[in-house]
Protein backbone atom coordinates (compact mmCIF):
# COMPACT_ATOMS: atom_id res chain seq x y z
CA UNK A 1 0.00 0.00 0.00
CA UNK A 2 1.14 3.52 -1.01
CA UNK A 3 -0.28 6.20 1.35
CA UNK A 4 -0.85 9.84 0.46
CA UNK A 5 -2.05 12.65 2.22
CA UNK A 6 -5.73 14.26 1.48
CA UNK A 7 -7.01 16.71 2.68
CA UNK A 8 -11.18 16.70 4.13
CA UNK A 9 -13.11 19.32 2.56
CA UNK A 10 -13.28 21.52 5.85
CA UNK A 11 -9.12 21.48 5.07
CA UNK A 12 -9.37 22.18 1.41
CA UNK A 13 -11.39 25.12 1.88
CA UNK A 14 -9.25 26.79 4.40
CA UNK A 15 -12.43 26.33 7.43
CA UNK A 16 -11.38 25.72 11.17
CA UNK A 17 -11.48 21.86 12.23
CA UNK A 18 -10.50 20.53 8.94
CA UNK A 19 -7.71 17.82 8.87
CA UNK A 20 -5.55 15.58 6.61
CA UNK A 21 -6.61 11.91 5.74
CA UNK A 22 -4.14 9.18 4.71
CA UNK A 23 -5.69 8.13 1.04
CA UNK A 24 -3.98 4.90 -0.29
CA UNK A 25 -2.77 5.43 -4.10
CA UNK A 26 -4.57 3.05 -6.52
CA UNK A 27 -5.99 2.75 -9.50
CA UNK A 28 -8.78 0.67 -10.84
CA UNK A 29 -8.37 0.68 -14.61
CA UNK A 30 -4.95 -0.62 -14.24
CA UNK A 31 -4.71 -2.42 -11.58
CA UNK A 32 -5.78 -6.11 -10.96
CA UNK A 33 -8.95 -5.75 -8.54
CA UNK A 34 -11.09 -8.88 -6.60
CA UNK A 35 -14.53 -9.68 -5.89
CA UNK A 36 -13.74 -12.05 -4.00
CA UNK A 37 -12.25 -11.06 -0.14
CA UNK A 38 -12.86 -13.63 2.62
CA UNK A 39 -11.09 -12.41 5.20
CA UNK A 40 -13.02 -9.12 5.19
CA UNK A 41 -16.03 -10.79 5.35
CA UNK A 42 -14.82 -13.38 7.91
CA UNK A 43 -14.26 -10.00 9.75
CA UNK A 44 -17.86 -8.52 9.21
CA UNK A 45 -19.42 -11.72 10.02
CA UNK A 46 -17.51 -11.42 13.03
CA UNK A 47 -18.70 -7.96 14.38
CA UNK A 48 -22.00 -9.10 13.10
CA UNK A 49 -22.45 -11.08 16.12
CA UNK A 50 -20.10 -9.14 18.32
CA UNK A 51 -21.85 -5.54 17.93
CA UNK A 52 -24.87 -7.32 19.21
CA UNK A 53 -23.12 -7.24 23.02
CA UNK A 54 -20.83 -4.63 22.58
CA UNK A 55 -19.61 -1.34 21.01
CA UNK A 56 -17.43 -1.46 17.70
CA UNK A 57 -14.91 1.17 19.31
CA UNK A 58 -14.44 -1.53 21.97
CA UNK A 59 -13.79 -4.28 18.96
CA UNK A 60 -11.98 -2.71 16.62
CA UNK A 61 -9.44 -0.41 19.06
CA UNK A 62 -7.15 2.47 16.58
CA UNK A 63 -4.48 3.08 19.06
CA UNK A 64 -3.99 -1.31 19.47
CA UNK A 65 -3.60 -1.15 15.41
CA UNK A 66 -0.95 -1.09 12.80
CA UNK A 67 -0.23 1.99 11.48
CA UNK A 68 -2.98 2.60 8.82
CA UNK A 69 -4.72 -0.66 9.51
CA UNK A 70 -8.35 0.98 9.01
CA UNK A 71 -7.16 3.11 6.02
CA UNK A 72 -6.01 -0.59 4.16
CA UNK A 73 -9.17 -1.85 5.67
CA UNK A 74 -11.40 -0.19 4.05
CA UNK A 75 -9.68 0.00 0.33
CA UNK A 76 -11.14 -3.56 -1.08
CA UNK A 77 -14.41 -3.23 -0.45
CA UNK A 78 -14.34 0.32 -1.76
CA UNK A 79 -12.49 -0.91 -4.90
CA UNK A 80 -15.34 -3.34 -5.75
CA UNK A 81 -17.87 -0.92 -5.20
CA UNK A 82 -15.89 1.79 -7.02
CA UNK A 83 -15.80 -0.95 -10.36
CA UNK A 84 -19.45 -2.03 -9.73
CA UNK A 85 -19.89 1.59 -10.24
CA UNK A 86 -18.07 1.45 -13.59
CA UNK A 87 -19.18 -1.41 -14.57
CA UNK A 88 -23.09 0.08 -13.89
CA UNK A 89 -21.39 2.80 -16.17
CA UNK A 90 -21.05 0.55 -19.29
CA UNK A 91 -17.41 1.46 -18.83
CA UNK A 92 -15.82 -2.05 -19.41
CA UNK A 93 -17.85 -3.16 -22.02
CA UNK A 94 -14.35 -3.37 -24.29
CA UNK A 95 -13.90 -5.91 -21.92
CA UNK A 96 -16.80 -8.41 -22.77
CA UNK A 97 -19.85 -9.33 -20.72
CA UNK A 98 -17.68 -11.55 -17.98
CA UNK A 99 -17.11 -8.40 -15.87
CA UNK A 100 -21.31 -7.71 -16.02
CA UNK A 101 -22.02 -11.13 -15.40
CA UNK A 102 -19.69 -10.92 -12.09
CA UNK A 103 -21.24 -7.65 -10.71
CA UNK A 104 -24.81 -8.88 -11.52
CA UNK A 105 -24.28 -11.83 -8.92
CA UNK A 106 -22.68 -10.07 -6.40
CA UNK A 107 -25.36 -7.48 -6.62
CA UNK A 108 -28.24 -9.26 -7.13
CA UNK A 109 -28.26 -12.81 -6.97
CA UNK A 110 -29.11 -14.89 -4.12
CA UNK A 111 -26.75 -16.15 -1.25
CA UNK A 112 -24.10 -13.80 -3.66
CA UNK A 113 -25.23 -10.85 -2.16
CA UNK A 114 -26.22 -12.29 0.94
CA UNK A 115 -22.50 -13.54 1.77
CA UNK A 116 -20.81 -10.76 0.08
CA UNK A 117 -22.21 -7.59 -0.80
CA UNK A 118 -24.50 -7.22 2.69
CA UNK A 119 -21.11 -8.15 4.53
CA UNK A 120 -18.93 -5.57 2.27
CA UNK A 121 -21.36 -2.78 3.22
CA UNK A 122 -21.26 -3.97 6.86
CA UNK A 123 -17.56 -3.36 6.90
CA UNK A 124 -17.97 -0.05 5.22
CA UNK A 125 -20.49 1.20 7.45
CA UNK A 126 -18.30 -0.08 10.64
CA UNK A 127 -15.28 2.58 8.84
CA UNK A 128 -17.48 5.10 8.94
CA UNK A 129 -17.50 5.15 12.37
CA UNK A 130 -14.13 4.64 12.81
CA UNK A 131 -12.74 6.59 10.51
CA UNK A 132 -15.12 9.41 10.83
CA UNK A 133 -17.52 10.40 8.18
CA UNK A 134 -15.03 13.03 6.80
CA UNK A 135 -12.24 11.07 6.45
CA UNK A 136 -14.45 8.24 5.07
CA UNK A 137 -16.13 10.73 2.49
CA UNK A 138 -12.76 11.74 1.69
CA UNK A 139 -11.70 8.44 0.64
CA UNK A 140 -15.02 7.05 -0.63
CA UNK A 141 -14.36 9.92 -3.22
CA UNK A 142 -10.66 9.47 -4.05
CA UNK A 143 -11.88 6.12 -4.76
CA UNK A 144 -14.37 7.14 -7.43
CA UNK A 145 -12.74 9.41 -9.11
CA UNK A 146 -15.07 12.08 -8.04
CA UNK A 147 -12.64 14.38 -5.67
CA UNK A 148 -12.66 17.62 -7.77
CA UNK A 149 -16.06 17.32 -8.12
CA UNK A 150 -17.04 16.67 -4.26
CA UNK A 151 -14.52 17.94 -1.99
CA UNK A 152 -11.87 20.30 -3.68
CA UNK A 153 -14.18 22.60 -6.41
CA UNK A 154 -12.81 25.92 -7.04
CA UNK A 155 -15.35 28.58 -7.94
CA UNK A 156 -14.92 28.56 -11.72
CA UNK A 157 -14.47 24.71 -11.33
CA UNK A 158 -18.32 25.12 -9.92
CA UNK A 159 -19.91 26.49 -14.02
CA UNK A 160 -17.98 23.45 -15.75
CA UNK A 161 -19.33 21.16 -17.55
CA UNK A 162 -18.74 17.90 -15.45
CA UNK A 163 -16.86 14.63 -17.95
CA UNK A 164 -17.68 12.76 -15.33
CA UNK A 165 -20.11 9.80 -16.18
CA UNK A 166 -23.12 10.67 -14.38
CA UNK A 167 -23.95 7.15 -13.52
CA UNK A 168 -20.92 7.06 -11.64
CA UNK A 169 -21.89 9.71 -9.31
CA UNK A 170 -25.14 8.36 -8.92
CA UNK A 171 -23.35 5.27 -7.68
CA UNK A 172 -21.40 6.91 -5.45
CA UNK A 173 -24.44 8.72 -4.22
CA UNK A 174 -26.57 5.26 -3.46
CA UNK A 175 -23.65 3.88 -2.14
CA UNK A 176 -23.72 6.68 0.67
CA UNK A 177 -27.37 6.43 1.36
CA UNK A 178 -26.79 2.51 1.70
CA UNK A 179 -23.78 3.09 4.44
CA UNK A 180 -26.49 4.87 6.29
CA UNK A 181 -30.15 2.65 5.99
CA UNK A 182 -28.84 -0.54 4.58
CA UNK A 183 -29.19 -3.26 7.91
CA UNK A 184 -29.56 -6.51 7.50
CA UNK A 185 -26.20 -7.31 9.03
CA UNK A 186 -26.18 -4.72 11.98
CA UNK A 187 -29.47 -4.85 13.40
CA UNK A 188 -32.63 -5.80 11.20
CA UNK A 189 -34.48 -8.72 12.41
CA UNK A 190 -34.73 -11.75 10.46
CA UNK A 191 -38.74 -11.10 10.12
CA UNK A 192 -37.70 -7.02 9.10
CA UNK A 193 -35.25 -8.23 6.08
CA UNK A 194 -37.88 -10.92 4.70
CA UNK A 195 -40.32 -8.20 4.82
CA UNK A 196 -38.12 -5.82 3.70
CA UNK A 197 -36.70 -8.54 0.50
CA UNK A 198 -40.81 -9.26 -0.68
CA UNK A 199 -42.14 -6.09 -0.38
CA UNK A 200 -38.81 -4.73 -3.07
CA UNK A 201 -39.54 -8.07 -4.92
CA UNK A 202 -43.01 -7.52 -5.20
CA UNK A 203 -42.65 -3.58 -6.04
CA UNK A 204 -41.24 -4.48 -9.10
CA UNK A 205 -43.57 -6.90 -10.28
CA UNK A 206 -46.20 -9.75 -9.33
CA UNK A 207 -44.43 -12.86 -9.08
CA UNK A 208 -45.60 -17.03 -8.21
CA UNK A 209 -44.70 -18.28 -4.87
CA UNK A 210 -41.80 -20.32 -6.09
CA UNK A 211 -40.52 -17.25 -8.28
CA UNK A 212 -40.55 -14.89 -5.09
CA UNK A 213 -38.15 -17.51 -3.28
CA UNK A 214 -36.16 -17.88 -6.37
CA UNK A 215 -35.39 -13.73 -5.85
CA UNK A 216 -34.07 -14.24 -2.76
CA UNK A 217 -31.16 -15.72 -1.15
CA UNK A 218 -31.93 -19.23 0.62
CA UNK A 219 -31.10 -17.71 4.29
CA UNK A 220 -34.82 -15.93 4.29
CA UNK A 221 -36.59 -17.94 1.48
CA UNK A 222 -36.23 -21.32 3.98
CA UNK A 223 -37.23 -19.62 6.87
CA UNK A 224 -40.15 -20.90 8.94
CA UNK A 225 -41.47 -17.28 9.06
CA UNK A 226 -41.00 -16.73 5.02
CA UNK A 227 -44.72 -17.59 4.43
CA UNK A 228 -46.25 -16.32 7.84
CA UNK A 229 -44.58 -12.52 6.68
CA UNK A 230 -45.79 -13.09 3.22
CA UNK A 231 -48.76 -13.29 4.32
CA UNK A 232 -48.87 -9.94 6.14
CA UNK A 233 -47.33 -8.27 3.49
CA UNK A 234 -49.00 -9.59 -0.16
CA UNK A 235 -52.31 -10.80 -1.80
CA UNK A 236 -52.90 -13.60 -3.64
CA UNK A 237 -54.37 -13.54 -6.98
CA UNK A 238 -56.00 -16.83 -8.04
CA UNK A 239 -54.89 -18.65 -11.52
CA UNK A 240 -56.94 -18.08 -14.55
CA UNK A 241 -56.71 -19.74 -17.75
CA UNK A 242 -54.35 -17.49 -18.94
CA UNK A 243 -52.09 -16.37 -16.10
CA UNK A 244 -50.55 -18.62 -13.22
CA UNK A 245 -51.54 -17.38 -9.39
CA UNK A 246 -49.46 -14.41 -8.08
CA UNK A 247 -48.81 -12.18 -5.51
CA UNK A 248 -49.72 -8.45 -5.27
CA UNK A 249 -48.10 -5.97 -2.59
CA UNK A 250 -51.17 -4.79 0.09
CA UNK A 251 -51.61 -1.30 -0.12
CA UNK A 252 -49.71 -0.57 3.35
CA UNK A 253 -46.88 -2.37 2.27
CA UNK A 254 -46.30 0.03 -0.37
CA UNK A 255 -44.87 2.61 2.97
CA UNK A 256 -41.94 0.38 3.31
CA UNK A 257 -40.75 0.76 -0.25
CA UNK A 258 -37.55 2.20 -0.77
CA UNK A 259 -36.21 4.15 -4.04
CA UNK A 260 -32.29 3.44 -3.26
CA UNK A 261 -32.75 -0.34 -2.63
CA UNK A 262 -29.50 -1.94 -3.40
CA UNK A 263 -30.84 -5.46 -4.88
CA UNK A 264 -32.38 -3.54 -7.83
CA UNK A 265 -31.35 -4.03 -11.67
CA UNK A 266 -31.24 -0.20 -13.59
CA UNK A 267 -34.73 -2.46 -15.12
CA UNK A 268 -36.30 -3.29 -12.03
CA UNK A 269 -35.44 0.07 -10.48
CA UNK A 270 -37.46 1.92 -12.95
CA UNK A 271 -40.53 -0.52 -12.93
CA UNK A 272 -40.88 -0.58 -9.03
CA UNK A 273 -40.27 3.27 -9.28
CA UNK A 274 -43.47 3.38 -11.96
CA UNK A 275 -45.58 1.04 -10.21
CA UNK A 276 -45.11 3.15 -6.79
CA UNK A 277 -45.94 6.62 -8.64
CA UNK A 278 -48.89 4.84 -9.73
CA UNK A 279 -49.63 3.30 -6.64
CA UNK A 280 -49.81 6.62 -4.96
CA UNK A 281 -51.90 8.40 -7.76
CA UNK A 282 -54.67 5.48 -7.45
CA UNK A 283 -54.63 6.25 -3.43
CA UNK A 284 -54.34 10.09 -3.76
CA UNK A 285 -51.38 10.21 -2.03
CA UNK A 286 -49.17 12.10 -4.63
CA UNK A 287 -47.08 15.45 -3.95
CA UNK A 288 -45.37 16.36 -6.73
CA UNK A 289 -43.74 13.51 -7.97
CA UNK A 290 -41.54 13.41 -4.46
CA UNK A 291 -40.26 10.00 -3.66
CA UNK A 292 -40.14 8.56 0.07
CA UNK A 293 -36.91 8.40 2.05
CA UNK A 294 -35.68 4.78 2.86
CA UNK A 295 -36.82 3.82 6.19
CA UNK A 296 -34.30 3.30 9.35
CA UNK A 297 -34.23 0.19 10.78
CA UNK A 298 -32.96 0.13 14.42
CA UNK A 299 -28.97 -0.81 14.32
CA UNK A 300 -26.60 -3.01 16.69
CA UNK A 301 -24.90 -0.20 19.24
CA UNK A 302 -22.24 1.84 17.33
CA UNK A 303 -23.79 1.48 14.12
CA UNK A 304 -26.45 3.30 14.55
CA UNK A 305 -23.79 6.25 14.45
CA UNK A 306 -23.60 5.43 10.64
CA UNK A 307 -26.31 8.80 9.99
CA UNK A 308 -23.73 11.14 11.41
CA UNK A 309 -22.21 10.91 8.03
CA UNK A 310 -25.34 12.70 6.54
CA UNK A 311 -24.88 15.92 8.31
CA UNK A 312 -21.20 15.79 8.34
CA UNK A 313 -19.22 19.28 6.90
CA UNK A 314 -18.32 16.82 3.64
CA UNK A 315 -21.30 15.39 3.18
CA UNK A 316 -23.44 19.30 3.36
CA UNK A 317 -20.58 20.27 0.72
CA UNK A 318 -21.27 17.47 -1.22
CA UNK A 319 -25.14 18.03 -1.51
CA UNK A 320 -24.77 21.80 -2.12
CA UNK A 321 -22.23 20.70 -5.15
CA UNK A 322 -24.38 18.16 -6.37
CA UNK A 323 -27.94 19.93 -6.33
CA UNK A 324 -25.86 23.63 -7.63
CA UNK A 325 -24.86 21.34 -10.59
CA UNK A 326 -27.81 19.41 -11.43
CA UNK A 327 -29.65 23.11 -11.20
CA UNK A 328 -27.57 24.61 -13.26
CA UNK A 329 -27.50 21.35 -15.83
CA UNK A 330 -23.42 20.69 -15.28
CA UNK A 331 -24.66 16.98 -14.51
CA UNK A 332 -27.06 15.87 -16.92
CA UNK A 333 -29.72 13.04 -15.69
């Protein structure tokens, strides 16, 4: 690891309380990357159970670490959600589909995501509070290429056209609501995430019994309490001649939808985004087109710190830069 000095946005703009952040050197276009860690995510699945009985600055202790221990922690998960990102971007397509293929399981399939991606954000939301949101923003956006954009504009930098991909940034924007409400690995019940899994599932489309448990990873589709919460959650629609028997979101499950969930395909994104805008027109409910924020499950202890990060001096610039440019049309949709 090659280590160099960044500075937070609170530093780079000269304000009182900003500070320097060790930012390791790497670059993801040239450099051979993994989606594959174990020993990360034998870590996460380890403060998984620990946070449960005790606080993650008791855990994982900075001053009984290697130098820059939490700084190399955090890089390869970062990296694969930095190429995700790319990938999302149409970016490698020189490449072939393999790369696609790849992210699309670890994303999105089954006991994939279930056994990597949930435990990949786990660690990432466990640096945040480490690390600090600043110094994690600072890195999250070295990482995506997105530094002059977020944390170090300069005024005439602010009325340029951006060359960044805008799908990128989105990424990188999801990926930082997801540190914050994404908990199935630091504090969501086992009934909360299969709610949470059919009611996404179900947002997107009607689906058969057997195709529902097909969506999801085998950890929550052979649960005894799969069917009870199904149940609670969904209608059943009887076979006709035509169509096989499916089931149909409830009307009040439709308030635990969430625009930013991570499971979603760019395909089923937009259909479960459709379906929810109509939803809300048949039941009156509509106000200008404005989606719902994601709800906030309860956390395990320290992780429930992870929403500092959205009122953090970084994270205030980074909304003002984003919103000033998407007003002003420097980032196209």
């Amino acid at each position: 690891f090659q280590f160099n000095r960044m500075e937070t946005t609170m530093k780079s703009q000269g304000l009182p309380g900003g500070k320097e952040v060790m930012v390791c050197e790497f670059d993801i276009e040239k450099r051979p990357i993994s989606l594959h860690i174990p020993l990360h995510r034998l870590l996460a699945g380890f403060l998984q159970t620990a946070a449960e009985i005790d606080r993650l600055e008791t855990l994982i202790s900075r001053e009984s670490l290697p130098r820059n221990f939490l700084e190399m922690l955090i890089e390869h998960p970062l990296r694969i959600q930095a190429l995700c990102a790319q990938a999302q971007a149409k970016l490698w397509v020189r490449n072939g589909n393999s790369l696609l293929h790849q992210v699309y399981l670890y994303r999105h399939k089954g006991s994939f995501y279930d056994d990597g991606f949930d435990y990949d954000i786990l660690i990432l939301q466990a640096l945040c509070i480490l690390l600090g949101p600043d110094a994690f923003l600072t890195i999250l956006a070295k990482r995506f290429k997105l530094q002059h954009l977020f944390l170090m504009p300069s005024v005439s930098s602010l009325f340029e056209t951006s060359v960044l991909d805008p799908v990128v940034i989105y990424e990188a924007l999801k990926l930082m609501i997801n540190i914050v409400t994404h908990r199935p690995k630091c504090g969501m019940s086992l009934e909360d995430c299969i709610r949470r899994e059919i009611v996404h599932a179900l947002a997107a489309s009607d689906l058969t019994h057997s195709s529902l448990q097909s969506a999801m990873c085998t950890r929550l589709s052979g649960s005894d309490k799969f069917d009870k919460v199904l149940k609670e959650v969904a209608e059943f629609s009887n076979a006709s001649v035509c169509t096989e028997g499916c089931y149909t979101l409830k009307a009040d499950s439709w308030d635990l939808y969430d625009p930013y969930f991570p499971r979603y395909t760019a395909r089923e994104h937009q259909q479960a985004q459709d379906r929810y805008v109509q939803h809300l027109k048949s039941s009156n409910k509509m106000h200008e087109g404005m989606l719902p924020p994601p709800i906030l499950f309860p956390a395990f202890n320290s992780f429930g710190k992870t929403v500092n990060m959205l009122w953090c001096p970084s994270m205030l610039f980074i909304q003002y830069i984003t919103l000033f440019k998407r007003s002003t049309n420097l980032i196209n949709d």
